[in-house]
N, C-alpha and C. Protein backbone atom coordinates (compact mmCIF):
# COMPACT_ATOMS: atom_id res chain seq x y z
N UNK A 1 28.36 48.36 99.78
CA UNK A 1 29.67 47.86 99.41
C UNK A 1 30.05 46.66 100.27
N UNK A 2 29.45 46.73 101.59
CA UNK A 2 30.33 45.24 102.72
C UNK A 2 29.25 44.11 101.87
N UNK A 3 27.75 44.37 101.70
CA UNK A 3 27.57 43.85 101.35
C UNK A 3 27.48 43.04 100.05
N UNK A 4 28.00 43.63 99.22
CA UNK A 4 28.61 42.50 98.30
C UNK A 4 29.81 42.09 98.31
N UNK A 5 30.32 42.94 98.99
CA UNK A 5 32.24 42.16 99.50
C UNK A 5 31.89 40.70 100.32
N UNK A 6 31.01 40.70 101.34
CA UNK A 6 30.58 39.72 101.48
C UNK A 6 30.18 39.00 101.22
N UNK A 7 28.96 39.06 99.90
CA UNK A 7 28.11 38.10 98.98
C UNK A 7 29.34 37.33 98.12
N UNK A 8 30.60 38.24 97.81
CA UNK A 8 31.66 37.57 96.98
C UNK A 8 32.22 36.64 98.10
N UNK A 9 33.05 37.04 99.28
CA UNK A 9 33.32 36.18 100.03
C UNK A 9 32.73 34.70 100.61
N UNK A 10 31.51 35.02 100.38
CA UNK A 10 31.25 33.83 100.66
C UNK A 10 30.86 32.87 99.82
N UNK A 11 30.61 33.34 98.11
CA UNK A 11 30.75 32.50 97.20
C UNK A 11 32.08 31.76 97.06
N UNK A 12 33.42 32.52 97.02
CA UNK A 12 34.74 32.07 97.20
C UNK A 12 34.71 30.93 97.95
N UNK A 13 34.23 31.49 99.48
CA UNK A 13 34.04 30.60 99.96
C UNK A 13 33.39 28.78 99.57
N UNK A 14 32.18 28.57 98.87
CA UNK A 14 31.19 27.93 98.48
C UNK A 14 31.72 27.34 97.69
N UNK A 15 33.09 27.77 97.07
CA UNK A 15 33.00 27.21 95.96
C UNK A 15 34.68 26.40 96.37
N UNK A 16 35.41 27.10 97.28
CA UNK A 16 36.64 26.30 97.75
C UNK A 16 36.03 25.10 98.31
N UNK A 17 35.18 25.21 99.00
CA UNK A 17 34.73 23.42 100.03
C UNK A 17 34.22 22.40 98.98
N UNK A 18 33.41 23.52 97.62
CA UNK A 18 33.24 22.43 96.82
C UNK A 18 34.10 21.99 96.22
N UNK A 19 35.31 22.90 95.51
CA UNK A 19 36.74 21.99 95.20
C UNK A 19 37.27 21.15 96.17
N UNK A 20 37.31 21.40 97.44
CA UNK A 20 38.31 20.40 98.81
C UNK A 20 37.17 19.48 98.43
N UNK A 21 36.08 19.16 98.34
CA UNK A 21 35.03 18.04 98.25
C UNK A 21 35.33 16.98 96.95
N UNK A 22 35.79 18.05 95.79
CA UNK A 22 35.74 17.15 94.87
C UNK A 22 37.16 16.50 94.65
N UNK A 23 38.27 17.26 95.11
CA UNK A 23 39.54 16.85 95.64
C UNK A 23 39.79 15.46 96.56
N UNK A 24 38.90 15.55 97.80
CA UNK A 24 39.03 14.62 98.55
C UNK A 24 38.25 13.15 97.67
N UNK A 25 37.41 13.80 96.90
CA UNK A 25 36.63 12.39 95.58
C UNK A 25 37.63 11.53 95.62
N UNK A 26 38.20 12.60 94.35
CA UNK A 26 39.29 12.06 93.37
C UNK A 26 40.13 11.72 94.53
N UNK A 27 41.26 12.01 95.13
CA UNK A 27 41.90 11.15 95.86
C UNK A 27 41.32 9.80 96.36
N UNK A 28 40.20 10.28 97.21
CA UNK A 28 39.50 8.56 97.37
C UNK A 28 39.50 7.87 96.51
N UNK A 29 39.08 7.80 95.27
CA UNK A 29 38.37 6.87 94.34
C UNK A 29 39.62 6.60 93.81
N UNK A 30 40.92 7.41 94.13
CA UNK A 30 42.22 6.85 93.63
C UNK A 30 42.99 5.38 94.79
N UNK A 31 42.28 6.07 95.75
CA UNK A 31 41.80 4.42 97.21
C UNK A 31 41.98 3.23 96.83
N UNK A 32 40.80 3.49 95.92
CA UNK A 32 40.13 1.76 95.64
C UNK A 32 41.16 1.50 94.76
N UNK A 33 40.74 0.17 94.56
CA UNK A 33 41.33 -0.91 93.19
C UNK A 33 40.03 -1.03 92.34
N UNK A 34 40.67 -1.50 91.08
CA UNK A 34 39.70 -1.71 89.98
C UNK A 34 38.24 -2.37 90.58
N UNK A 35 38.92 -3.38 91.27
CA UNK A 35 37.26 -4.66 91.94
C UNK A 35 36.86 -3.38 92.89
N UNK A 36 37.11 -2.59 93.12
CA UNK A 36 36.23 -2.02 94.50
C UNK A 36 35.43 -0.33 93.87
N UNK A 37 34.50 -0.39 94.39
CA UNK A 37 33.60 1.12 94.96
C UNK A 37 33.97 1.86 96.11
N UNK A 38 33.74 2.98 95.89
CA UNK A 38 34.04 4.50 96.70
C UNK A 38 32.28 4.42 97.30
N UNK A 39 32.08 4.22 98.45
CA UNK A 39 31.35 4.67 99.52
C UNK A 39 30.95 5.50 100.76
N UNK A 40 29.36 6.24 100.68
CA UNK A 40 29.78 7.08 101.67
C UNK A 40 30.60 6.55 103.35
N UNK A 41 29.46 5.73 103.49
CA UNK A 41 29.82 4.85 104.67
C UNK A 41 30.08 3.57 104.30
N UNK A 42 31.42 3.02 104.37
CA UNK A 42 32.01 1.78 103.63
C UNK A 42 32.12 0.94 105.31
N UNK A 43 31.66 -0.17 105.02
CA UNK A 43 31.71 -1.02 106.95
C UNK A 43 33.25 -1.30 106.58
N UNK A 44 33.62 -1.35 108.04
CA UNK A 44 35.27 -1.90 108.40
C UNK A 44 35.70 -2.55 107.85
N UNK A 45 36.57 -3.43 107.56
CA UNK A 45 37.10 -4.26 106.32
C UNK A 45 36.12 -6.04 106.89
N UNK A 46 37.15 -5.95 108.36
CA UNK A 46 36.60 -7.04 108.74
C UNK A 46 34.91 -7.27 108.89
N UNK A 47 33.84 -6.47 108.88
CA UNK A 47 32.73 -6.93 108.49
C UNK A 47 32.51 -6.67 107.32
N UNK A 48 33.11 -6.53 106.66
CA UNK A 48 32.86 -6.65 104.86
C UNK A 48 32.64 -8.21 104.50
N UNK A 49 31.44 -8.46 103.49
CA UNK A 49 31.61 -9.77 103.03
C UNK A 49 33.20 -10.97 102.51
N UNK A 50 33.46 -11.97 102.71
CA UNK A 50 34.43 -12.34 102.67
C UNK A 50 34.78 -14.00 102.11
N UNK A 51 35.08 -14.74 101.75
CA UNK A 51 35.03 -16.34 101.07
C UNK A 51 34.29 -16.65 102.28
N UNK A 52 35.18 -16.81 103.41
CA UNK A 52 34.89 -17.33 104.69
C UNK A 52 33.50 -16.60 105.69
N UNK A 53 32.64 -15.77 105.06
CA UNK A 53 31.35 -15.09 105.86
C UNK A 53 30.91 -14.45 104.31
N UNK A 54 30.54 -14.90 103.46
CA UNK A 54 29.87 -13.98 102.45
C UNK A 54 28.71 -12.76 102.95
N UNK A 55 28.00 -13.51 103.60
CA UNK A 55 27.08 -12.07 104.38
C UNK A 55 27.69 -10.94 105.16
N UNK A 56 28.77 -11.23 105.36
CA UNK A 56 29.50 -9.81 106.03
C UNK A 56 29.28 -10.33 107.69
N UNK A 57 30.30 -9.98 108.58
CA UNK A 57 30.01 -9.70 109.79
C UNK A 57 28.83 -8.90 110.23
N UNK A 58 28.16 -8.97 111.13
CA UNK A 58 27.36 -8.22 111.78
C UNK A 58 27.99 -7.36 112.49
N UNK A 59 27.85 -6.25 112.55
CA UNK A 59 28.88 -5.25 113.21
C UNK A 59 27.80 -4.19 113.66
N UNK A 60 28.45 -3.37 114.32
CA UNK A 60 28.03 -2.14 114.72
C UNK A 60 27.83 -1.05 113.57
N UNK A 61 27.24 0.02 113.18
CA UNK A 61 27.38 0.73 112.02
C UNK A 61 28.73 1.87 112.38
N UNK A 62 29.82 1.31 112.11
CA UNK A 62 30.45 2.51 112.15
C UNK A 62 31.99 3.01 110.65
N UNK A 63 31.45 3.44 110.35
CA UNK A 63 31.98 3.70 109.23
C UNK A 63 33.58 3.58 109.22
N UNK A 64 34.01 3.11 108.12
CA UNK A 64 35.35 2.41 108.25
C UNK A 64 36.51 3.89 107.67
N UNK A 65 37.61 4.08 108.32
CA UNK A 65 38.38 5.43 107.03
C UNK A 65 38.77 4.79 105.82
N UNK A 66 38.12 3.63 105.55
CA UNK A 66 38.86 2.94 103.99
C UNK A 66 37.21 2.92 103.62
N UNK A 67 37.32 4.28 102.33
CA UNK A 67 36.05 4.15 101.82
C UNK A 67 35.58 3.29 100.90
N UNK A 68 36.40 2.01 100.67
CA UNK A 68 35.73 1.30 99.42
C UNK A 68 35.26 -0.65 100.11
N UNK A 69 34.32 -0.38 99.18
CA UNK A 69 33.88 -1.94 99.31
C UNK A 69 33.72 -2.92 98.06
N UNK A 70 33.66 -4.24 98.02
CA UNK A 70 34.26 -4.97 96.64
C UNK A 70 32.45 -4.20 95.79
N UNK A 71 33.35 -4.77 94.51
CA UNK A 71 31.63 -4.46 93.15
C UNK A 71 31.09 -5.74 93.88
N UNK A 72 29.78 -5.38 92.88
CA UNK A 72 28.56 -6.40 93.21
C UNK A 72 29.66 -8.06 92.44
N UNK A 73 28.97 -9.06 93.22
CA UNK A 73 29.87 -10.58 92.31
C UNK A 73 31.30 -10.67 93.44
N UNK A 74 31.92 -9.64 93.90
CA UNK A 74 32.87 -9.96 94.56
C UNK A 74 33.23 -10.32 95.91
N UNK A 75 34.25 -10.92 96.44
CA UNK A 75 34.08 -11.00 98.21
C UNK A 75 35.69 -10.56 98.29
N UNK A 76 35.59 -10.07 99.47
CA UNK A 76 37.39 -10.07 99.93
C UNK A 76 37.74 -11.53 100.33
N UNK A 77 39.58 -12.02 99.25
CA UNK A 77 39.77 -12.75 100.16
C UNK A 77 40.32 -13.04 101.65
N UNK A 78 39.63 -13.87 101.90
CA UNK A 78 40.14 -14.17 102.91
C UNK A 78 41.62 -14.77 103.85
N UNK A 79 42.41 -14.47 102.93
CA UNK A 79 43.88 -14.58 102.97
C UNK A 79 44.16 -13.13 102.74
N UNK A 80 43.94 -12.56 102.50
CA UNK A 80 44.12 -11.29 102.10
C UNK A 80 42.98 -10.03 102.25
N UNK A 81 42.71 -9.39 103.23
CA UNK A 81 40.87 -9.11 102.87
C UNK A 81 41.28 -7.28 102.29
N UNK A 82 41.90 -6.87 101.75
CA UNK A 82 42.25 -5.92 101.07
C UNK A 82 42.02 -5.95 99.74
N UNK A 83 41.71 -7.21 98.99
CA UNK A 83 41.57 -7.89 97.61
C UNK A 83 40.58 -8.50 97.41
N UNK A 84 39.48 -8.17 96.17
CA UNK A 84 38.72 -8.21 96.05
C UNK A 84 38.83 -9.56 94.86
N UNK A 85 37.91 -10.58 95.29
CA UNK A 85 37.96 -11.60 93.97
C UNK A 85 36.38 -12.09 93.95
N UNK A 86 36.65 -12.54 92.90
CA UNK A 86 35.29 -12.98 92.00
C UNK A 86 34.49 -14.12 93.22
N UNK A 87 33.38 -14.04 93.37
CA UNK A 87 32.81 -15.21 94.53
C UNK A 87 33.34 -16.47 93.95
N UNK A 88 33.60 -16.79 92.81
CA UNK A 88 33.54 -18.02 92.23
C UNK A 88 34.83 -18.74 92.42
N UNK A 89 35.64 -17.62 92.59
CA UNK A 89 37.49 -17.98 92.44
C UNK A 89 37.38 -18.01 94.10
N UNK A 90 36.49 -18.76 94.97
CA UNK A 90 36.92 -18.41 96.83
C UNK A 90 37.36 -19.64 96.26
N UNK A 91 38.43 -20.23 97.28
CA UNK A 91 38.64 -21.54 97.66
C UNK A 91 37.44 -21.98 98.66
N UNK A 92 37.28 -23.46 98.21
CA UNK A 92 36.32 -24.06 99.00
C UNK A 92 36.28 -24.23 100.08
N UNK A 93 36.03 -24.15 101.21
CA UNK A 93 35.94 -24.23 102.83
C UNK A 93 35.95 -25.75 103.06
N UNK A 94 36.76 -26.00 104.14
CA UNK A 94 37.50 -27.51 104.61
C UNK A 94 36.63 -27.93 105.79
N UNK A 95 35.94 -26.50 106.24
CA UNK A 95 35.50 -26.63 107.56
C UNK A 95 34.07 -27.90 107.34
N UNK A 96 34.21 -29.11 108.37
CA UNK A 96 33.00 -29.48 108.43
C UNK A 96 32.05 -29.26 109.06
N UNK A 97 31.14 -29.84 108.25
CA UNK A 97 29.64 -28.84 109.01
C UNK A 97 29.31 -29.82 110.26
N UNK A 98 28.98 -29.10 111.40
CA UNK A 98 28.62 -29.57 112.82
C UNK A 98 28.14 -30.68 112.84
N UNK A 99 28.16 -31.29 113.78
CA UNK A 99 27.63 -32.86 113.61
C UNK A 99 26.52 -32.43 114.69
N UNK A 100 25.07 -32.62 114.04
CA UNK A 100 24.04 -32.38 114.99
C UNK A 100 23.10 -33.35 116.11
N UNK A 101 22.38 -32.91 116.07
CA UNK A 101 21.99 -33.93 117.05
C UNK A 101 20.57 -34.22 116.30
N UNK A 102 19.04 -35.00 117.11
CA UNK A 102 18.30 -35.44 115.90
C UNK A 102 17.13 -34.26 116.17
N UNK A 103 16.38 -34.20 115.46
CA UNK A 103 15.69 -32.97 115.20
C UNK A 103 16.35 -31.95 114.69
N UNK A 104 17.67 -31.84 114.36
CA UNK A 104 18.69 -30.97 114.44
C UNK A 104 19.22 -30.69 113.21
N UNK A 105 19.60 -28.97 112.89
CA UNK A 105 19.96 -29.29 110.83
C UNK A 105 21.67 -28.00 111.66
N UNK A 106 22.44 -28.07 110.69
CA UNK A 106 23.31 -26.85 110.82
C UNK A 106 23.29 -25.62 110.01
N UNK A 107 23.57 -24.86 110.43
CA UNK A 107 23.47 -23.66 110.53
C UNK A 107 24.78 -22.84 110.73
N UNK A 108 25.53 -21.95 109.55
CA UNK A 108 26.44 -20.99 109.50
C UNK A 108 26.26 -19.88 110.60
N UNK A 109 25.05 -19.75 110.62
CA UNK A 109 24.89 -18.43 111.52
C UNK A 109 23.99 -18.41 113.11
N UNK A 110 24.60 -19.13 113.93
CA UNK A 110 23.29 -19.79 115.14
C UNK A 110 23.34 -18.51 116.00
N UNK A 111 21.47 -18.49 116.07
CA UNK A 111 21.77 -17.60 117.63
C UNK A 111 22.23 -18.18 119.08
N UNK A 112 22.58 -17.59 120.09
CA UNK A 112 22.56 -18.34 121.01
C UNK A 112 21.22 -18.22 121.68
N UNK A 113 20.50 -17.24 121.65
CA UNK A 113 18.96 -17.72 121.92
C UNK A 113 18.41 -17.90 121.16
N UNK A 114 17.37 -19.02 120.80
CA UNK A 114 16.64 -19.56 120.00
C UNK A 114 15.15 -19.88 120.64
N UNK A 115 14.70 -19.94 119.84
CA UNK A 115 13.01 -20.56 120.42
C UNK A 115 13.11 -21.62 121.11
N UNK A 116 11.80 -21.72 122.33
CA UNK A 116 12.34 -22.58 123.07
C UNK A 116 10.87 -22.86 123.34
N UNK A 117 10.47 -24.51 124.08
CA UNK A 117 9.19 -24.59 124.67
C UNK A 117 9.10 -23.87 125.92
N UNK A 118 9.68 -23.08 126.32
CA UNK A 118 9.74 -22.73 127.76
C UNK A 118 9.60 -21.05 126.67
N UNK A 119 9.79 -20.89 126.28
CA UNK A 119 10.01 -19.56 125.26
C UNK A 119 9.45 -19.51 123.87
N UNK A 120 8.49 -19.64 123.54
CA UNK A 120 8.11 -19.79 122.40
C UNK A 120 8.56 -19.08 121.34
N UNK A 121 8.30 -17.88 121.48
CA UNK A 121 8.33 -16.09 121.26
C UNK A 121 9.82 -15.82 121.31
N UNK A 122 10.78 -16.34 121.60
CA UNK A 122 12.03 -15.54 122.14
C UNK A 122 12.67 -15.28 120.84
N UNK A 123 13.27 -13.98 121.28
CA UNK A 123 13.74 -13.15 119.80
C UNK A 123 15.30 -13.28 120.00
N UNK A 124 15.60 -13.21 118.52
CA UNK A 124 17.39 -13.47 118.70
C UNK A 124 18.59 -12.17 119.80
N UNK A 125 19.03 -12.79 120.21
CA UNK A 125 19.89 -12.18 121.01
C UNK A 125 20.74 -11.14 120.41
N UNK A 126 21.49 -9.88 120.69
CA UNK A 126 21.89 -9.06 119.75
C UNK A 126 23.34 -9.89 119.77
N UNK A 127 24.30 -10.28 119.10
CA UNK A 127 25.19 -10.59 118.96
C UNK A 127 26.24 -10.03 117.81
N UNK A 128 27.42 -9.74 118.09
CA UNK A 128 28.68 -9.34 116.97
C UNK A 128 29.36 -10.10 116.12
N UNK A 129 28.83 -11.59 116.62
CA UNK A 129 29.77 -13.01 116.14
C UNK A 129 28.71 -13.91 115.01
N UNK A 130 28.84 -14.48 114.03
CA UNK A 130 28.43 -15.40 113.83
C UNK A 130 29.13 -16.81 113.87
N UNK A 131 28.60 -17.79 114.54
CA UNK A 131 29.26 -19.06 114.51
C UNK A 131 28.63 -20.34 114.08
N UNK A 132 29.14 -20.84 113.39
CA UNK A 132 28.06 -21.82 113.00
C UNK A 132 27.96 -23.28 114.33
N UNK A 133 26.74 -23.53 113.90
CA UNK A 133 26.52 -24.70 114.67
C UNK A 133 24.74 -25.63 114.54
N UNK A 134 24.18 -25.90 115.72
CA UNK A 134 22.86 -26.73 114.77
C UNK A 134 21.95 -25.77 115.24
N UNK A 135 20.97 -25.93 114.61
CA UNK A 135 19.21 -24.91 115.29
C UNK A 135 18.32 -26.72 114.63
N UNK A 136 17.14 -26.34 115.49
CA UNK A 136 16.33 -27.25 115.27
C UNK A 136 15.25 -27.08 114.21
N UNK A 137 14.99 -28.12 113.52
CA UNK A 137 14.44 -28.25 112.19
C UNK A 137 12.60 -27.71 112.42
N UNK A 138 12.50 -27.67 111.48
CA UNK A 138 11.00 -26.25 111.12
C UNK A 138 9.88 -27.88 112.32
N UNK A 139 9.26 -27.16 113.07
CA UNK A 139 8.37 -28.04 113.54
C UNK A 139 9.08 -28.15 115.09
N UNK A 140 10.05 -27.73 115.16
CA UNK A 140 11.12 -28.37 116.65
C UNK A 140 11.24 -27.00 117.65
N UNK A 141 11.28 -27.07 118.50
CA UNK A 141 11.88 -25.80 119.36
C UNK A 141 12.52 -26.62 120.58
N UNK A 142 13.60 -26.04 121.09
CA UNK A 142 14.86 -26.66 122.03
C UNK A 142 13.45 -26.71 123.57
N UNK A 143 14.24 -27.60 124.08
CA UNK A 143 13.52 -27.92 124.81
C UNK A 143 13.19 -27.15 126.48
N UNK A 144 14.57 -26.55 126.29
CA UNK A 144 14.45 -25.13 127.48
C UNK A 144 15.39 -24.07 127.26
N UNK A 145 15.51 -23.48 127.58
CA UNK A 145 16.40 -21.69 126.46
C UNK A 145 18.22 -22.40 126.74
N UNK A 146 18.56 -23.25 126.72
CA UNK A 146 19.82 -23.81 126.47
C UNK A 146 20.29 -23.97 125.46
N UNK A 147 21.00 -23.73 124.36
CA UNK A 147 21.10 -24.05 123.42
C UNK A 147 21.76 -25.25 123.45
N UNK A 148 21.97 -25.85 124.09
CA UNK A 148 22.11 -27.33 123.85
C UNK A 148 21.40 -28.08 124.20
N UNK A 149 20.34 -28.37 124.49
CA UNK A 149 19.16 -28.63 125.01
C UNK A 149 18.45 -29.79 123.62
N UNK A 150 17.97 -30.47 123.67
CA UNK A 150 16.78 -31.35 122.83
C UNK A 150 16.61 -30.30 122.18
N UNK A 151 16.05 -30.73 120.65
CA UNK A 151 14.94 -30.26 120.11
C UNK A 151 13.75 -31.57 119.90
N UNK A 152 12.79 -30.73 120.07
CA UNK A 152 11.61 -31.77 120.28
C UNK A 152 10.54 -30.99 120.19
N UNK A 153 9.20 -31.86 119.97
CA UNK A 153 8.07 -31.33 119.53
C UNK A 153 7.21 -30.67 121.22
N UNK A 154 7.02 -29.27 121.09
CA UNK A 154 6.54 -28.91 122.59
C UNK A 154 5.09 -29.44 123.12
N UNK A 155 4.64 -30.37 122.44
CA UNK A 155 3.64 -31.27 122.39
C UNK A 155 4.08 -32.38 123.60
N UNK A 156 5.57 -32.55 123.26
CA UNK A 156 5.74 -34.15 123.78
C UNK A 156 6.28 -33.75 125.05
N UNK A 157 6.19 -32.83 125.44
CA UNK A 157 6.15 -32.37 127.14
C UNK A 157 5.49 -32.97 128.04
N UNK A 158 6.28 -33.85 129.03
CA UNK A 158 5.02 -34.56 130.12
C UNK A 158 5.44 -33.72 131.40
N UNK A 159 4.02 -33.37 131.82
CA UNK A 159 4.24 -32.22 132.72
C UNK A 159 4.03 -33.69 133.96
N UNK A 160 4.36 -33.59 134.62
CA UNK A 160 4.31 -34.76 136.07
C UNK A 160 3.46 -33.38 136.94
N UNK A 161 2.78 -34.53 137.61
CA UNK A 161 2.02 -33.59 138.52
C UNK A 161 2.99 -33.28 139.92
């Protein structure tokens, strides 16, 4: 007898967490707006893709309590990042692109370590920020781990004795 008083109890059980589960759904998915998805792990708003960073911030993985992120085609704007609009409707960005130096192209997303002749091999730095600015063009590596440093061919190194 306990034991099926129990086998019932704990179906009761099994089956309330699956209603609180499908409860907490529906409330979520009542969350979003039409442009957005219900996610398990939705990133923070601010590293969500956006007019102004379409790739999303680089962030830490930590799951945001606002479970939704825009549909595929959309970005938050960036006047607003709660609102999801079409990529096409961003306003155009005013920002000008870096004025580089020669060997030099720009770049939305620079590491601050970059390949270097003193560093050939050097791997990107972990960073939270992206900022734009120049990296040196395919064939170039900076001339010592500075990022402001030359880019130049590690060929044209005169070593002085």
């Amino acid at each position: 007898m306990i034991s099926s008083t129990l086998s019932v109890l704990i179906l009761v059980l099994i089956f309330s967490v699956n209603d609180i589960q499908a409860y907490r759904k529906r409330s979520s998915d009542a969350m979003c707006s039409s442009t957005e998805i219900q996610v398990d792990c939705a990133p923070l708003l601010r590293c969500q893709p956006t007019c102004e960073n379409p790739q999303g911030m680089p962030c830490p993985r930590i799951c945001s309590r606002y479970p939704c992120v825009c549909k595929e085609g959309l970005l938050r704007d960036g006047n607003n990042s709660l609102i999801c609009i079409d990529a096409s409707r961003c306003p155009l960005l005013t920002k000008a692109a870096p004025e580089c130096g020669e060997n030099e192209e720009p770049n939305e997303c620079v590491n601050p370590c970059q390949p270097s002749c003193q560093s050939p091999n050097r791997k990107p730095c972990p960073t939270l920020q992206c900022l734009s600015g120049c990296v040196c063009k395919d064939g170039y590596r900076r001339a010592n781990n500075n990022v402001t440093s030359l880019c130049i061919k590690c060929e044209e190194i005169i070593i002085e004795p």
